[in-house]
C-alpha atoms as a PDB file:
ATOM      1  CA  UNK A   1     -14.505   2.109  -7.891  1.00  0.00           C
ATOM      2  CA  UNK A   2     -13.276  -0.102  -5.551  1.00  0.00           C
ATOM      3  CA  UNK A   3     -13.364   0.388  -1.423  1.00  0.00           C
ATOM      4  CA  UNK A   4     -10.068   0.175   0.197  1.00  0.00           C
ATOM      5  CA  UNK A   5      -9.629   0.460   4.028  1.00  0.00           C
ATOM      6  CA  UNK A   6      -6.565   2.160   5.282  1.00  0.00           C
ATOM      7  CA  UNK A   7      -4.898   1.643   8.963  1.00  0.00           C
ATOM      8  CA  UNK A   8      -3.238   3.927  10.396  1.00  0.00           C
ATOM      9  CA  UNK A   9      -0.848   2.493  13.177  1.00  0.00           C
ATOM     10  CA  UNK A  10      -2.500   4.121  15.292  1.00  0.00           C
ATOM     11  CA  UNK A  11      -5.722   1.848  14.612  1.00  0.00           C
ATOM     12  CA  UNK A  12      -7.494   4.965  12.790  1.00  0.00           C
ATOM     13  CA  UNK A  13      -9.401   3.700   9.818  1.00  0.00           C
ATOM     14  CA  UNK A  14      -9.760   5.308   6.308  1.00  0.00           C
ATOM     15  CA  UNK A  15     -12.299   3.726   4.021  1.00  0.00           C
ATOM     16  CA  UNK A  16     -12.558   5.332   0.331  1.00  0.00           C
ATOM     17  CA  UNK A  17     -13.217   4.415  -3.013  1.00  0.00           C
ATOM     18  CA  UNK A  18     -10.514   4.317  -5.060  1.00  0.00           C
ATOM     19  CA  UNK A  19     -10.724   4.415  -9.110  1.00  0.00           C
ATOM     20  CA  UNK A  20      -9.934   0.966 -10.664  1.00  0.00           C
ATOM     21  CA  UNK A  21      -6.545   1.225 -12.815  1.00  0.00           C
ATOM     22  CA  UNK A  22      -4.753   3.371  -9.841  1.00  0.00           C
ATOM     23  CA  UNK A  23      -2.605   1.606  -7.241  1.00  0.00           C
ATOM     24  CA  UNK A  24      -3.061   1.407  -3.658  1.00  0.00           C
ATOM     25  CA  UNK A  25      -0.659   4.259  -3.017  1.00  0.00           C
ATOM     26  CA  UNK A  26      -2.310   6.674  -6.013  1.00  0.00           C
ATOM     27  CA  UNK A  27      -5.395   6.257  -4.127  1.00  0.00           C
ATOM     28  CA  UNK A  28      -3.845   7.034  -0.582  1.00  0.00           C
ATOM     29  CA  UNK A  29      -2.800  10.611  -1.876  1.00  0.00           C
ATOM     30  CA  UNK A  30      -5.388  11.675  -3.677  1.00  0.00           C
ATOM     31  CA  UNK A  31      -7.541  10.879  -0.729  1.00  0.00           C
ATOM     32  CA  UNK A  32      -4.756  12.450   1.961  1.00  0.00           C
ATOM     33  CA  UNK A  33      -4.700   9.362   3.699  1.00  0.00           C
ATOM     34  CA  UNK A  34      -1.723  10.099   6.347  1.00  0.00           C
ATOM     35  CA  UNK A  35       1.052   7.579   6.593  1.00  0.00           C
ATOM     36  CA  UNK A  36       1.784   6.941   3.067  1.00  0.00           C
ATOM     37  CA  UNK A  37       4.594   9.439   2.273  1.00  0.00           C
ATOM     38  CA  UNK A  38       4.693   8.731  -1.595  1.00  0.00           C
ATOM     39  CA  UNK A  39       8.452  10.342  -2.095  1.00  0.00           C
ATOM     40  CA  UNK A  40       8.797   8.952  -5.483  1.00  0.00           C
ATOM     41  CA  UNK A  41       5.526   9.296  -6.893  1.00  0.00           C
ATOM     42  CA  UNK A  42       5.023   6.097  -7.201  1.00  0.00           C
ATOM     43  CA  UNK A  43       7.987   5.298  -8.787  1.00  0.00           C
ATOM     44  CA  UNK A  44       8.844   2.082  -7.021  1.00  0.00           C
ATOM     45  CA  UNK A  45      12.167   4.323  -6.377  1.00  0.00           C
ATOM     46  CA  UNK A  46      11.867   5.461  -2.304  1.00  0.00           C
ATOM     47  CA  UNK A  47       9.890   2.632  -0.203  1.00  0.00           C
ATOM     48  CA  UNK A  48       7.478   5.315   1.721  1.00  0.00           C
ATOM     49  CA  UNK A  49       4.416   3.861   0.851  1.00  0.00           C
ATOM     50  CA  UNK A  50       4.999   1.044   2.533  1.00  0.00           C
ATOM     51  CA  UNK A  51       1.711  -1.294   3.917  1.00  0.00           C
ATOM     52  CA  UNK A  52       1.069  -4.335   5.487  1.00  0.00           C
ATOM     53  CA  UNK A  53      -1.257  -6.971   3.141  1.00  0.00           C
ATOM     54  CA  UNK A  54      -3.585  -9.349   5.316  1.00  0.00           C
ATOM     55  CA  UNK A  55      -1.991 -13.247   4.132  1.00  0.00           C
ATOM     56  CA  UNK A  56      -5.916 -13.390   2.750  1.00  0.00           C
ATOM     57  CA  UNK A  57      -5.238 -10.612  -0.040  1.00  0.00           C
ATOM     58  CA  UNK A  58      -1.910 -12.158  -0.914  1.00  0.00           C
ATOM     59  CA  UNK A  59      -3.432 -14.234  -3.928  1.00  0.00           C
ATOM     60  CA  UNK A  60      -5.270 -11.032  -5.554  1.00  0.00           C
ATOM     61  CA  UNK A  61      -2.182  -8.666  -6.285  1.00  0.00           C
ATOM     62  CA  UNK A  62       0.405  -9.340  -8.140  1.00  0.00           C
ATOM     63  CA  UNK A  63       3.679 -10.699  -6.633  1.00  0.00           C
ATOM     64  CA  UNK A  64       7.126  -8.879  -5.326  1.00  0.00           C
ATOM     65  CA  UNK A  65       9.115  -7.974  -8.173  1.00  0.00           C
ATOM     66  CA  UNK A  66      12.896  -7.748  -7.734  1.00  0.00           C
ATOM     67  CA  UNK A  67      12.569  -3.726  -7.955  1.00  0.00           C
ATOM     68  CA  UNK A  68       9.967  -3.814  -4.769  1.00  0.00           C
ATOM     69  CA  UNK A  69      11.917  -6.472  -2.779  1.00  0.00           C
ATOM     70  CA  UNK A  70      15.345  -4.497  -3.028  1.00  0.00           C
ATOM     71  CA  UNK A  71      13.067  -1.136  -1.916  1.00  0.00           C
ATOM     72  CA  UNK A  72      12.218  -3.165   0.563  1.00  0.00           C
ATOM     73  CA  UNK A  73      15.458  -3.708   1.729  1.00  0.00           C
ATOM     74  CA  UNK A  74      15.730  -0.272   2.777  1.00  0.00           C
ATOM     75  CA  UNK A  75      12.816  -0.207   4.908  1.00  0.00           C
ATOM     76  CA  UNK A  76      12.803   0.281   8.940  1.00  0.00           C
ATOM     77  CA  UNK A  77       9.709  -1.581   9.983  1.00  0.00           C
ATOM     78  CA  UNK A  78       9.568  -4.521   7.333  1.00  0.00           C
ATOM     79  CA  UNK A  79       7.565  -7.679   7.823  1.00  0.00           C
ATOM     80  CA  UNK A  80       6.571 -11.238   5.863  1.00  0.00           C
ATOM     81  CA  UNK A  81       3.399  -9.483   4.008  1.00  0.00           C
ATOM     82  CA  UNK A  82       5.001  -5.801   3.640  1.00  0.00           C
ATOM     83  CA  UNK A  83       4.316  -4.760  -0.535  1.00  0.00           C
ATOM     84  CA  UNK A  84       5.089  -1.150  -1.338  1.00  0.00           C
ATOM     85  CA  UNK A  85       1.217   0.193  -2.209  1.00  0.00           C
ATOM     86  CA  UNK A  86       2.240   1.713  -5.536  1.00  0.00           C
ATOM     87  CA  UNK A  87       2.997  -1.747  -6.982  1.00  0.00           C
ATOM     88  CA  UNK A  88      -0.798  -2.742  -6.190  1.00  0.00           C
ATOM     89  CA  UNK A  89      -2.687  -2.029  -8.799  1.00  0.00           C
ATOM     90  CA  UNK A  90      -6.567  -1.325  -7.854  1.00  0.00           C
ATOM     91  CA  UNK A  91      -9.126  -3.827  -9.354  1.00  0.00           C
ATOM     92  CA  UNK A  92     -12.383  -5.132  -8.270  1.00  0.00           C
ATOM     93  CA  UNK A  93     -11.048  -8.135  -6.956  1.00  0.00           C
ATOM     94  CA  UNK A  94      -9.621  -6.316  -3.919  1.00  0.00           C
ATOM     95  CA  UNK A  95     -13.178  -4.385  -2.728  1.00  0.00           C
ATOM     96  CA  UNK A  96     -13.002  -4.465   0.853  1.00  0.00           C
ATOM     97  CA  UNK A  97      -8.870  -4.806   1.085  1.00  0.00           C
ATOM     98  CA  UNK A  98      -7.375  -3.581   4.230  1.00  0.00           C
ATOM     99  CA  UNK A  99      -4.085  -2.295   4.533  1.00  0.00           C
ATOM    100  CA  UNK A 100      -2.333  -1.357   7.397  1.00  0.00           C
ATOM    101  CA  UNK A 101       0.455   1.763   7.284  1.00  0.00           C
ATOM    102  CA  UNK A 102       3.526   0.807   9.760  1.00  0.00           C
ATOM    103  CA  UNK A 103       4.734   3.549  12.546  1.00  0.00           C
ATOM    104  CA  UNK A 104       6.741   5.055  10.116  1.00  0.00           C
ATOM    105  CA  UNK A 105       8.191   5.468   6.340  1.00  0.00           C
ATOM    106  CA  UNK A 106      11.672   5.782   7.377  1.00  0.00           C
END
């Protein structure tokens, strides 16, 4: 298990422990963390699980692929460090990650 903090944008804070193997997103639902819609499943198909990744986690997930980066695309409230959480797979290397949810998954 690894502990991942989720933001709310409202500054709430969710901290759970989420089952190595899952992604980011998996571990968002099955712990009803609000703000990450999931649409797709976790398809990498809707872009409403989006977060935003502190530039210090950046080197501990794997990078955009061209899939994430066009679901990006379609995404209201983008930044620099936005990753969609279901292409962030959960290991140990990430206990303590933070990830912030934006005002909305439109």
């Amino acid at each position: 298990m690894t502990k991942i903090i989720y933001v709310e944008h409202n500054g709430t804070e969710h901290e759970v422990d989420v089952a190595n193997g899952l992604t980011v997103m998996e571990g968002a639902v099955k712990n009803m963390i609000p703000g990450i819609d999931a649409d797709c499943g976790g398809a990498c198909a809707c872009a409403t699980c989006m977060v935003f990744v502190p530039a210090e986690w950046e080197a501990k997930i794997p990078p955009k692929e061209d899939m994430e980066i066009t679901m990006l695309d379609f995404c209201e409230h983008t930044q620099e460090n936005s990753r969609l959480s279901c292409q962030i797979p959960v290991t140990g290397a990430l206990e303590g990650m933070r990830v912030e949810m934006p005002e909305s998954q439109h």
